[in-house]
N, C-alpha and C. Protein backbone atom coordinates (compact mmCIF):
# COMPACT_ATOMS: atom_id res chain seq x y z
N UNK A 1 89.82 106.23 90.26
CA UNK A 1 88.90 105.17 90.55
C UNK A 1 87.59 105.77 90.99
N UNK A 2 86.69 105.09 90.78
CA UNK A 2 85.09 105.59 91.49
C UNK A 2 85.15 105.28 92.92
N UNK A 3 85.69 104.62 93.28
CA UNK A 3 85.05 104.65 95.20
C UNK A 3 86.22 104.05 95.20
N UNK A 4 86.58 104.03 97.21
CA UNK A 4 87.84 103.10 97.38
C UNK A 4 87.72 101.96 97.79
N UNK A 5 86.44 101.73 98.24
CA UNK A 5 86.14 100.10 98.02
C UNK A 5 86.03 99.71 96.75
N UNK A 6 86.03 99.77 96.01
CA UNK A 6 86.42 98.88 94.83
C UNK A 6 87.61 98.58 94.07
N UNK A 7 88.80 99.03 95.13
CA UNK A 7 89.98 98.80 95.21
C UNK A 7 90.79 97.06 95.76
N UNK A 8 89.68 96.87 96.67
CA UNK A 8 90.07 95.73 97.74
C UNK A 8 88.84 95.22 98.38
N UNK A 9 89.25 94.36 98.92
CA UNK A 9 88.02 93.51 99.36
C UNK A 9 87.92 94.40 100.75
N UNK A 10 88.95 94.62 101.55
CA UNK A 10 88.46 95.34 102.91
C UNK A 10 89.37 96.84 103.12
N UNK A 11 89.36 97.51 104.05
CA UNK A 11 89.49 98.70 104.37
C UNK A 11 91.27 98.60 104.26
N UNK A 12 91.79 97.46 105.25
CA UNK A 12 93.21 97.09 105.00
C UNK A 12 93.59 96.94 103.73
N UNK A 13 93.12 95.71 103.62
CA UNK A 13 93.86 95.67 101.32
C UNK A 13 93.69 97.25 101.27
N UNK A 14 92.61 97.61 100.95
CA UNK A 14 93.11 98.72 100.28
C UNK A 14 94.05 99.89 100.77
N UNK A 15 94.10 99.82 102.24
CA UNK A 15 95.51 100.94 102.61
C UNK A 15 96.81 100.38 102.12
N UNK A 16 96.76 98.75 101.78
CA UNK A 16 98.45 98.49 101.72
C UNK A 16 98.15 98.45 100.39
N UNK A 17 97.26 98.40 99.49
CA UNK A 17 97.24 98.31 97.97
C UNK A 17 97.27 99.79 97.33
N UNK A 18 97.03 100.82 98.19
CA UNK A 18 97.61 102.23 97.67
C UNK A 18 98.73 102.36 98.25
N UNK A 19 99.26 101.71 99.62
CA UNK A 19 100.53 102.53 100.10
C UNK A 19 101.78 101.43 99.26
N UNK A 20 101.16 100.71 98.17
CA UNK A 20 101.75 99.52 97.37
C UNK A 20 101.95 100.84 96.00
N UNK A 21 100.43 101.25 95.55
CA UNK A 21 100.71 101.86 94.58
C UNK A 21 101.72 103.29 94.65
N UNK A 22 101.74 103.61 95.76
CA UNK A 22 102.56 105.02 96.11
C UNK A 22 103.41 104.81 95.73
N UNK A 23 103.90 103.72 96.40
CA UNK A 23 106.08 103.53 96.56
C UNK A 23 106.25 102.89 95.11
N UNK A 24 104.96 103.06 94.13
CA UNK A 24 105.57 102.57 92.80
C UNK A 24 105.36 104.30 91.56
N UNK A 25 104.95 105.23 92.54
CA UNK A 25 105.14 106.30 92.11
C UNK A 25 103.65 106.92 91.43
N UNK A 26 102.48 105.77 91.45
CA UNK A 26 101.19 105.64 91.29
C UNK A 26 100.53 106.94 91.84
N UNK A 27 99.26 107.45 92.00
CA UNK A 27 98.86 108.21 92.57
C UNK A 27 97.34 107.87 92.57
N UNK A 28 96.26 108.30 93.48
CA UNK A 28 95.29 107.32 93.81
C UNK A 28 94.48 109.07 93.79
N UNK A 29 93.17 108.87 92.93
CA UNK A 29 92.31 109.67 93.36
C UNK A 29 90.81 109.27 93.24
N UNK A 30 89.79 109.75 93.84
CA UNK A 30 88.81 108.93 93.97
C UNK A 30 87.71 109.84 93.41
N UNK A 31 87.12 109.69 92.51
CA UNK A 31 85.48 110.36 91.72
C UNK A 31 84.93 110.58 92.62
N UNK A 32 84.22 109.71 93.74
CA UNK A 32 82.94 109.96 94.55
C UNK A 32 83.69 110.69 96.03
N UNK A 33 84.86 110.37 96.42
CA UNK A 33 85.37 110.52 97.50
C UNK A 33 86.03 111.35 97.78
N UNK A 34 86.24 112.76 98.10
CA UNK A 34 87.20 113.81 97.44
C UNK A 34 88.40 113.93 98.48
N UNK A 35 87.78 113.43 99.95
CA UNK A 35 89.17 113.42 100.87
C UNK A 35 90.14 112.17 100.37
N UNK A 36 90.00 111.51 99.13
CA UNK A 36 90.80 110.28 98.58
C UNK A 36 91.72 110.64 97.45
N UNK A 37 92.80 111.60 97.74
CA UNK A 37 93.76 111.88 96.73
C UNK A 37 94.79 112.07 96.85
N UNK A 38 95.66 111.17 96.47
CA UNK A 38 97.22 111.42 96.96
C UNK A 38 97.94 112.07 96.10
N UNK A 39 97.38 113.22 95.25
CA UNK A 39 97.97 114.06 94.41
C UNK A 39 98.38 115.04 95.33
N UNK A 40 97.31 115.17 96.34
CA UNK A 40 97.49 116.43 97.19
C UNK A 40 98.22 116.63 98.58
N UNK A 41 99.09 116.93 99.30
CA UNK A 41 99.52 117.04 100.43
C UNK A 41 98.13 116.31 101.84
N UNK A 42 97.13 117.37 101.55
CA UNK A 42 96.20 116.71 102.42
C UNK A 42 95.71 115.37 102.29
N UNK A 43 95.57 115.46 100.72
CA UNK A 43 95.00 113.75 100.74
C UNK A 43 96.39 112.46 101.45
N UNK A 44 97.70 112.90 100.87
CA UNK A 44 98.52 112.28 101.46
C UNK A 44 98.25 111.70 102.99
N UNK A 45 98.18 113.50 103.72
CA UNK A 45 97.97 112.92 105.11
C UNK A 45 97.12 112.02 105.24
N UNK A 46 95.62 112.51 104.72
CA UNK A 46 94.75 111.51 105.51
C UNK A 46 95.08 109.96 105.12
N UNK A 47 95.84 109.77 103.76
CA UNK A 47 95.47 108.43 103.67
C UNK A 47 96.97 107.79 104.72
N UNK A 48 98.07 108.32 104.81
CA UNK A 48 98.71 108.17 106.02
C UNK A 48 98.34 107.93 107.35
N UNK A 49 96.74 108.82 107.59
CA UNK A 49 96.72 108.84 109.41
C UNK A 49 95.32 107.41 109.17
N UNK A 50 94.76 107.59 107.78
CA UNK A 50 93.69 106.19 107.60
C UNK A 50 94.68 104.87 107.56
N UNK A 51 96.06 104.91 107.22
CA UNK A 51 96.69 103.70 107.57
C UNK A 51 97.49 103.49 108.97
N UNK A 52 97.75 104.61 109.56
CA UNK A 52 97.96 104.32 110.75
C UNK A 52 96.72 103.93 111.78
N UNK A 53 95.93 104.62 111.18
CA UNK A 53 94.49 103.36 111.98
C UNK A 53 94.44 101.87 112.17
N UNK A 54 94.64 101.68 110.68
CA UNK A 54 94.45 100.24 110.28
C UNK A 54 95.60 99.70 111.19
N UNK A 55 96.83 99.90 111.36
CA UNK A 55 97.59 99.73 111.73
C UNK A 55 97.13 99.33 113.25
N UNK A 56 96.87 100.41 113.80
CA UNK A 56 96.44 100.32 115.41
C UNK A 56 95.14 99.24 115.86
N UNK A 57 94.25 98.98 114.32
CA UNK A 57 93.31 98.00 114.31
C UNK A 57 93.67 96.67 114.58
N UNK A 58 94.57 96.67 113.93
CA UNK A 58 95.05 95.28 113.37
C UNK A 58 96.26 94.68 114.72
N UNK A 59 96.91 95.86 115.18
CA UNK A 59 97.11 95.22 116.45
C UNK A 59 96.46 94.88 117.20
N UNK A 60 95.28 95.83 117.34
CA UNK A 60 94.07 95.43 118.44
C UNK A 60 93.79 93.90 118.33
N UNK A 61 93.63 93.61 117.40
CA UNK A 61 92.74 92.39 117.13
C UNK A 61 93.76 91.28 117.38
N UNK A 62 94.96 91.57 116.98
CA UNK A 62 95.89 90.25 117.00
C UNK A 62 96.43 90.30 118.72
N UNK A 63 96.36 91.06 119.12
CA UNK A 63 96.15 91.21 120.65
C UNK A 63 95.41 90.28 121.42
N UNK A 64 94.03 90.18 121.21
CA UNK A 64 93.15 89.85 121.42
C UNK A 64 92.98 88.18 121.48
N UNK A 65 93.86 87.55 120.89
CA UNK A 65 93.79 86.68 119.98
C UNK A 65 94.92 85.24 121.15
């Protein structure tokens, strides 16, 4: 893909719309973005520790609430 916003409308869609494409055996790499590749061990991590963000976001907010 060219960027990872143009995956999803927000930062979430797109962590559960790659960690959607993973568990279907998919693999996600990004033209403009080079820390965006789940071909690679590292890219794995980061996009793992970028969804455990979202994760910790998204409690925040429903916390809040």
């Amino acid at each position: 893909m060219r960027r990872l916003d143009r995956i999803a409308g927000s930062e979430t869609m797109a962590i559960q719309t790659i960690s959607e494409l993973h568990a279907a055996g998919v693999n996600i790499k990004s033209l403009t973005e080079p820390d965006i590749d789940t071909t690679t061990p590292m890219g794995r991590a980061l996009t793992g520790f970028n969804r455990s963000l979202q994760h910790r976001l998204v409690g925040l907010i429903v916390g809040t609430r």
